[in-house]
C-alpha atoms as a PDB file:
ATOM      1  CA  UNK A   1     151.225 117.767 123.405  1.00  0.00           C
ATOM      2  CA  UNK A   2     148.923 115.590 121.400  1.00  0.00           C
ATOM      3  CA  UNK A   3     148.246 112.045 121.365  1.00  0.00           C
ATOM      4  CA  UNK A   4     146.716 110.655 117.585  1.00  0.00           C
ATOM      5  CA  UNK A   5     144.603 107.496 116.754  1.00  0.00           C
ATOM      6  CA  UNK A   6     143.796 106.206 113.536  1.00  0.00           C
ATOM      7  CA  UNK A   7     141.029 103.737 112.945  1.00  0.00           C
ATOM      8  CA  UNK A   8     139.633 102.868 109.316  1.00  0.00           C
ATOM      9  CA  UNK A   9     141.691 100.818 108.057  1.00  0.00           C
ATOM     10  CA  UNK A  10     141.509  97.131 106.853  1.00  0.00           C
ATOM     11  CA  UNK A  11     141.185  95.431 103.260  1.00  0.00           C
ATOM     12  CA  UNK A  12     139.925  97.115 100.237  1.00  0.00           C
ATOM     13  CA  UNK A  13     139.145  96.103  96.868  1.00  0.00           C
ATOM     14  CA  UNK A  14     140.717  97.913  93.804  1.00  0.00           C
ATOM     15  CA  UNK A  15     137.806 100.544  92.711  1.00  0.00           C
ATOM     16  CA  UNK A  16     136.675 100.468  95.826  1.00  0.00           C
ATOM     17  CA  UNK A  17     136.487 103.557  99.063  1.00  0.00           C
ATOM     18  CA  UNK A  18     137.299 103.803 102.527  1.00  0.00           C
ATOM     19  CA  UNK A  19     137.254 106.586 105.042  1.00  0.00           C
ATOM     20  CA  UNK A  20     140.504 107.201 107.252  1.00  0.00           C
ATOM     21  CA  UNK A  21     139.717 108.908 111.023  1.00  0.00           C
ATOM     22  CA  UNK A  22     142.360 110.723 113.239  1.00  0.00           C
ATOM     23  CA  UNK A  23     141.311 111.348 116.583  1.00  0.00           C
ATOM     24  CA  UNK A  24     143.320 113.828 118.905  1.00  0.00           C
ATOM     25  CA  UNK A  25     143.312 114.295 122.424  1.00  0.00           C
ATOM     26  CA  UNK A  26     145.126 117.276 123.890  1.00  0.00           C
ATOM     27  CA  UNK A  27     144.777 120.905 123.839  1.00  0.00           C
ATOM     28  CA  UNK A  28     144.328 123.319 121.084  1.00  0.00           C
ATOM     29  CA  UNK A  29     143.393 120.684 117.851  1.00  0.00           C
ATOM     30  CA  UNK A  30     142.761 123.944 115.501  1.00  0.00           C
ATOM     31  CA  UNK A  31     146.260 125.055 115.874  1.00  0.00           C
ATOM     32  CA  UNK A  32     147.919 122.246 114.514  1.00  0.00           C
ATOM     33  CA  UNK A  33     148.364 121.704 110.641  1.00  0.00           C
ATOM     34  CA  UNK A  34     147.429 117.698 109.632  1.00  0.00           C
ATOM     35  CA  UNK A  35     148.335 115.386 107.598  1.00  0.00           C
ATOM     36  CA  UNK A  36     147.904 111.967 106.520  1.00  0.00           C
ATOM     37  CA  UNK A  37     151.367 109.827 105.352  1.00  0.00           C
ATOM     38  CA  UNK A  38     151.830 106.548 104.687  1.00  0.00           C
ATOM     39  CA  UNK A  39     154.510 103.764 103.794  1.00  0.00           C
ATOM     40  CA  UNK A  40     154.383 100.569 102.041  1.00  0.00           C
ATOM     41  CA  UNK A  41     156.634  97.939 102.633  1.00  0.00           C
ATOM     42  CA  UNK A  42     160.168  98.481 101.378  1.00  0.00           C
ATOM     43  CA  UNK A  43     159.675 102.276 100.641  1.00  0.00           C
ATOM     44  CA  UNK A  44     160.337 105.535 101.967  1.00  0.00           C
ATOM     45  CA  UNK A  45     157.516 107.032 104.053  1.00  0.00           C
ATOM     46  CA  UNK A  46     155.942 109.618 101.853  1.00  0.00           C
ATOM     47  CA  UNK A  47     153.055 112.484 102.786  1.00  0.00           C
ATOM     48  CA  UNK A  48     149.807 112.031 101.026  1.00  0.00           C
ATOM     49  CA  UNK A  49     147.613 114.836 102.412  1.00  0.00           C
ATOM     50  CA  UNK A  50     148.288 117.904 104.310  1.00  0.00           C
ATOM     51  CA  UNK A  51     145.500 120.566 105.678  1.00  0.00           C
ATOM     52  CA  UNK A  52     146.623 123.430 107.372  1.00  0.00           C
ATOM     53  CA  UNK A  53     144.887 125.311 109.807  1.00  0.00           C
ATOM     54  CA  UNK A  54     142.259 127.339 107.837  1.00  0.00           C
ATOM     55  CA  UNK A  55     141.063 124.509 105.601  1.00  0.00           C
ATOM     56  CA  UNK A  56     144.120 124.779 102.762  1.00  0.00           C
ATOM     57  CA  UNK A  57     144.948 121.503 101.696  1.00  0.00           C
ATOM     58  CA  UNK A  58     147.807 119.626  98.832  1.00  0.00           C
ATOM     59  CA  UNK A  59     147.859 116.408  97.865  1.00  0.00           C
ATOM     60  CA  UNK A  60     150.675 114.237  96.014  1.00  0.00           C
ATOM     61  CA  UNK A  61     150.336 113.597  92.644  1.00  0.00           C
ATOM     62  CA  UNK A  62     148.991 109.992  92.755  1.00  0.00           C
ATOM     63  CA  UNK A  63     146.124 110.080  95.035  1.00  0.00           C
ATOM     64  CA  UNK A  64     145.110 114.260  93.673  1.00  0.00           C
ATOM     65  CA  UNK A  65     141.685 113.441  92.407  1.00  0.00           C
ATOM     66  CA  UNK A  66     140.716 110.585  94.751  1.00  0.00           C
ATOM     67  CA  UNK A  67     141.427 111.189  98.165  1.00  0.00           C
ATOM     68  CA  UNK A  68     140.211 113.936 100.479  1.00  0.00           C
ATOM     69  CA  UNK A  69     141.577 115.300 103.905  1.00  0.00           C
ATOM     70  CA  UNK A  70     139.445 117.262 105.878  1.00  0.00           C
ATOM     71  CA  UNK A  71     138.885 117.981 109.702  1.00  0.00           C
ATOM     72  CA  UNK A  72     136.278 118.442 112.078  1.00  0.00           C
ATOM     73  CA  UNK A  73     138.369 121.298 114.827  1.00  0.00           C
ATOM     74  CA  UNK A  74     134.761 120.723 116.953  1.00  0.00           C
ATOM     75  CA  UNK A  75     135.466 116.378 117.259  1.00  0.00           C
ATOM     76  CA  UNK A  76     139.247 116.845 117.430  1.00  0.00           C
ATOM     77  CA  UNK A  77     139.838 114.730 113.942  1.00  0.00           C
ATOM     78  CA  UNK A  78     141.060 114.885 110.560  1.00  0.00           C
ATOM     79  CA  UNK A  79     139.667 112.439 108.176  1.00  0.00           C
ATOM     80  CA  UNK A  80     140.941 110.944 104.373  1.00  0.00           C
ATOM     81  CA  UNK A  81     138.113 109.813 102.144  1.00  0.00           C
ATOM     82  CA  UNK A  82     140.108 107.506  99.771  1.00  0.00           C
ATOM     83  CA  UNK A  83     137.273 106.941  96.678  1.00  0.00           C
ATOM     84  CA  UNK A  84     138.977 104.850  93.234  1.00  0.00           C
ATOM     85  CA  UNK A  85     141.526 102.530  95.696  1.00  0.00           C
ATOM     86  CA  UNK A  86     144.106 100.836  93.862  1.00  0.00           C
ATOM     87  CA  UNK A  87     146.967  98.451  94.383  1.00  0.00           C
ATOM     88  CA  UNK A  88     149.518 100.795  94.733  1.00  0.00           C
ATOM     89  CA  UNK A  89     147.624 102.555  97.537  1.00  0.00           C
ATOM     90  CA  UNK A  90     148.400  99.298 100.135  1.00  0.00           C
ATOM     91  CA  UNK A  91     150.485 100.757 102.840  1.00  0.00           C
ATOM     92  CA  UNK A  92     150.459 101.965 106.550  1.00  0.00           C
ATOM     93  CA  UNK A  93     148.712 105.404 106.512  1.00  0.00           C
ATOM     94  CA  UNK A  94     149.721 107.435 109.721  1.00  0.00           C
ATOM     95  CA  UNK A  95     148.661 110.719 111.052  1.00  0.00           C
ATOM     96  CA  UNK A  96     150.743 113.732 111.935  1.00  0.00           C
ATOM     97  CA  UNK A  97     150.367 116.799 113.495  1.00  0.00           C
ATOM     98  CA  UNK A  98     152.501 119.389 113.655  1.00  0.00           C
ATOM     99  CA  UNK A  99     152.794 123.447 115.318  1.00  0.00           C
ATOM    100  CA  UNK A 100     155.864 124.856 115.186  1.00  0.00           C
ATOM    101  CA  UNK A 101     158.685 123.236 116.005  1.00  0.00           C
ATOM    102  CA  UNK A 102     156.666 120.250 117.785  1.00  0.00           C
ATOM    103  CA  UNK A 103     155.423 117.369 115.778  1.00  0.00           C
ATOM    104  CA  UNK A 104     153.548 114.072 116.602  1.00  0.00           C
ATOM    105  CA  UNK A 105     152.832 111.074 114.949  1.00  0.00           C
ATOM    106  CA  UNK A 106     149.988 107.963 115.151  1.00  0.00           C
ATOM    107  CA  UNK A 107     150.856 104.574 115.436  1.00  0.00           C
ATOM    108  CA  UNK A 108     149.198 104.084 111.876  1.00  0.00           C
ATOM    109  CA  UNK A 109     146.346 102.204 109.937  1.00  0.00           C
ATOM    110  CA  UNK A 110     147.432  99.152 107.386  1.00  0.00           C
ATOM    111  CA  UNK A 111     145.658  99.689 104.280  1.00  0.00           C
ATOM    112  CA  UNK A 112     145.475  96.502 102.115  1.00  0.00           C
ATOM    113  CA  UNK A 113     143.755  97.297  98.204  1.00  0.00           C
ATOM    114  CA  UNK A 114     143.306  93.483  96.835  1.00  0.00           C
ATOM    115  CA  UNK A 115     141.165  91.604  94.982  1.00  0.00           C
END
């Protein structure tokens, strides 16, 4: 099993960046394919970025272009550079893992983009 923490979060103005962090504990990090969702209020939670285990990642339409998911297999942590914020980026981002039929979640980072 894993257990997942965000941190990174907090208030961001439109135009502006922020850097997302996923930490892991548990066994065997490299084996699981991440990904970053998140969920603003009154929607559907929807997946953002996904990176499997050898470095492939997808992104959804809106945020192609601007945001980056990476991980560090060595620090047990996946990461989502968010550059160009806008309004319609405000939501709880949380972190998933997932191998095989076993998937876990983080308790999730509120991501306010106001001026």
């Amino acid at each position: 099993q894993v257990q997942l923490v965000e941190s990174g979060g907090g208030l961001a103005q439109p135009g502006g960046s922020l850097r997302l962090s996923c930490a892991a504990s548990g066994r065997l990090f490299s084996q699981y394919a991440m990904a970053w969702y998140r969920q603003a209020p009154g929607k559907q939670r929807e997946l953002v970025a996904h990176i499997t285990t050898v470095d492939e990642t997808n992104y959804t339409d809106s945020v192609r272009g601007r945001f980056t998911i990476s991980r560090d297999n060595a620090k047990n942590t996946v990461y989502l550079q968010m550059n160009n914020l806008k309004p319609e980026d405000t939501a709880v981002y949380l972190c998933n893992a997932r191998l095989q039929f076993y998937t876990a979640w983080g308790q999730g980072t509120q991501v306010p983009v106001s001026s």
